[in-house]
Protein backbone atom coordinates (compact mmCIF):
# COMPACT_ATOMS: atom_id res chain seq x y z
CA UNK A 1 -156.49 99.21 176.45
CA UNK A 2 -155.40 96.21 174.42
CA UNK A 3 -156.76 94.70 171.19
CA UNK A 4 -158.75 92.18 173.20
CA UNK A 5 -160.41 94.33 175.55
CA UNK A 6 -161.45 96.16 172.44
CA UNK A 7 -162.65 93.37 170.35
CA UNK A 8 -164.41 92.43 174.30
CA UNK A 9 -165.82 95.69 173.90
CA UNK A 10 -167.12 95.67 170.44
CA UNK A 11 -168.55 92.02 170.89
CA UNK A 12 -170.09 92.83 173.99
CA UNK A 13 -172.05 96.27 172.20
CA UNK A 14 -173.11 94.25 169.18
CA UNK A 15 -174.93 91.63 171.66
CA UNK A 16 -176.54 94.61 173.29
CA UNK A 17 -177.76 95.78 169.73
CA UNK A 18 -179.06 92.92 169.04
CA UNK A 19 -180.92 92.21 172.31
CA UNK A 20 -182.61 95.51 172.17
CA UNK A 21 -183.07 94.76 168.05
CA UNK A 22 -180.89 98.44 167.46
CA UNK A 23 -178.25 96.87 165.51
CA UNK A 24 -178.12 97.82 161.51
CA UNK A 25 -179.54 94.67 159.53
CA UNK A 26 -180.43 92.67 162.86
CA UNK A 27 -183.82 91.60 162.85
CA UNK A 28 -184.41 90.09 165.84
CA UNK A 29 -187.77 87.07 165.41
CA UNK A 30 -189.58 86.92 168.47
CA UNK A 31 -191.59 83.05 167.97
CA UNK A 32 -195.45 84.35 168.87
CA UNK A 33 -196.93 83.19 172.13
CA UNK A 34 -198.62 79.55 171.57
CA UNK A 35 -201.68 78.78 173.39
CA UNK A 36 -200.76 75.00 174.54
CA UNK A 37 -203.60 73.35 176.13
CA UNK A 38 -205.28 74.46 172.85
CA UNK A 39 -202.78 72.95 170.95
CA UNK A 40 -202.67 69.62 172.66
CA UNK A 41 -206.39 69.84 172.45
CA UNK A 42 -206.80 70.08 168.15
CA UNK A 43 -204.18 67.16 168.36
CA UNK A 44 -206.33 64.91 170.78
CA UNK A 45 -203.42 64.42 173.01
CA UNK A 46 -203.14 63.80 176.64
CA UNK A 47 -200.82 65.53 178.59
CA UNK A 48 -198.38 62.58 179.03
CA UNK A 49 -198.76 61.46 175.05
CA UNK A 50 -198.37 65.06 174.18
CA UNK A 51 -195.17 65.45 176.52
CA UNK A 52 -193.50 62.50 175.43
CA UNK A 53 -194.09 62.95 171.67
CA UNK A 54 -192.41 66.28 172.21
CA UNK A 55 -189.96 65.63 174.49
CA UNK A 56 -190.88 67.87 177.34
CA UNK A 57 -191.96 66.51 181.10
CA UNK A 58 -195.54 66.57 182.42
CA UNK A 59 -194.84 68.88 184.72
CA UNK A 60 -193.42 71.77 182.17
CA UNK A 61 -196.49 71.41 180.35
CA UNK A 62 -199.47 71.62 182.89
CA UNK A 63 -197.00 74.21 183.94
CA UNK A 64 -197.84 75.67 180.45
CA UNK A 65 -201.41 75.29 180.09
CA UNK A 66 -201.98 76.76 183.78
CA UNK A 67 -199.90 79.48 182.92
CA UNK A 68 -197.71 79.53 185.54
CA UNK A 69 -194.79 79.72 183.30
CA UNK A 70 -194.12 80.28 179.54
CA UNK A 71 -192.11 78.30 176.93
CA UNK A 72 -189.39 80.24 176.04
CA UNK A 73 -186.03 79.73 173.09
CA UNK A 74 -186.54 76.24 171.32
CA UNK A 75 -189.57 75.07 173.21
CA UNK A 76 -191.76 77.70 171.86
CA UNK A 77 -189.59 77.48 168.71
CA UNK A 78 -190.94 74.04 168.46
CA UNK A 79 -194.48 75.06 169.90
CA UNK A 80 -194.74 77.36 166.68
CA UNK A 81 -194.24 74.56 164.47
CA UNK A 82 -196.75 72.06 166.10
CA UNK A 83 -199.05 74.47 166.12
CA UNK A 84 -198.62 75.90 162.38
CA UNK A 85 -198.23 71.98 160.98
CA UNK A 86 -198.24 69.28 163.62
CA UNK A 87 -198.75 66.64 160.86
CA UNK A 88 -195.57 67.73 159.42
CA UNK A 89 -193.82 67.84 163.02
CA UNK A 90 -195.23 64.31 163.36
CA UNK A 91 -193.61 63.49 160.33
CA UNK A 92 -190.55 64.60 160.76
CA UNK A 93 -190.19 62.96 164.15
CA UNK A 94 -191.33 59.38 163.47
């Protein structure tokens, strides 16, 4: 086998590693499950205000809150955030 099949190879295993959170010296953050409807709720928000200050459709967020699916990557990044400091999330949108 050639040098790029091998650095395939070796790419390939350390993205396995670092799914699975094996790797040496990968820590792997997993953003904690947000509770949305609450979330909205402490803000005062409707569902469209709270969509369109955030960016997300209506739809993806009574999907949310009925729990028929879960914010995953960036959008429960972001969910985090709102719900550790929405002021400052406010702020840093506006």
């Amino acid at each position: 086998m050639g040098k790029a099949f091998e650095s395939i190879k070796q790419g390939l295993t350390e993205a396995i590693g670092h799914a699975k959170g094996t790797q040496a010296g990968v820590k792997v953050w997993r953003p904690a499950p947000v509770d949305v409807a609450a979330v909205r709720g402490r803000l005062g928000f409707t569902q469209a205000q709270f969509a369109a200050r955030f960016g997300v459709s209506v739809a993806t967020l009574r999907h949310w809150e009925r729990g028929d699916r879960n914010p995953q990557g960036p959008a429960l990044v972001l969910l985090n955030l709102i719900d550790r400091d929405p002021a400052g999330v406010l702020r840093a949108l506006s």
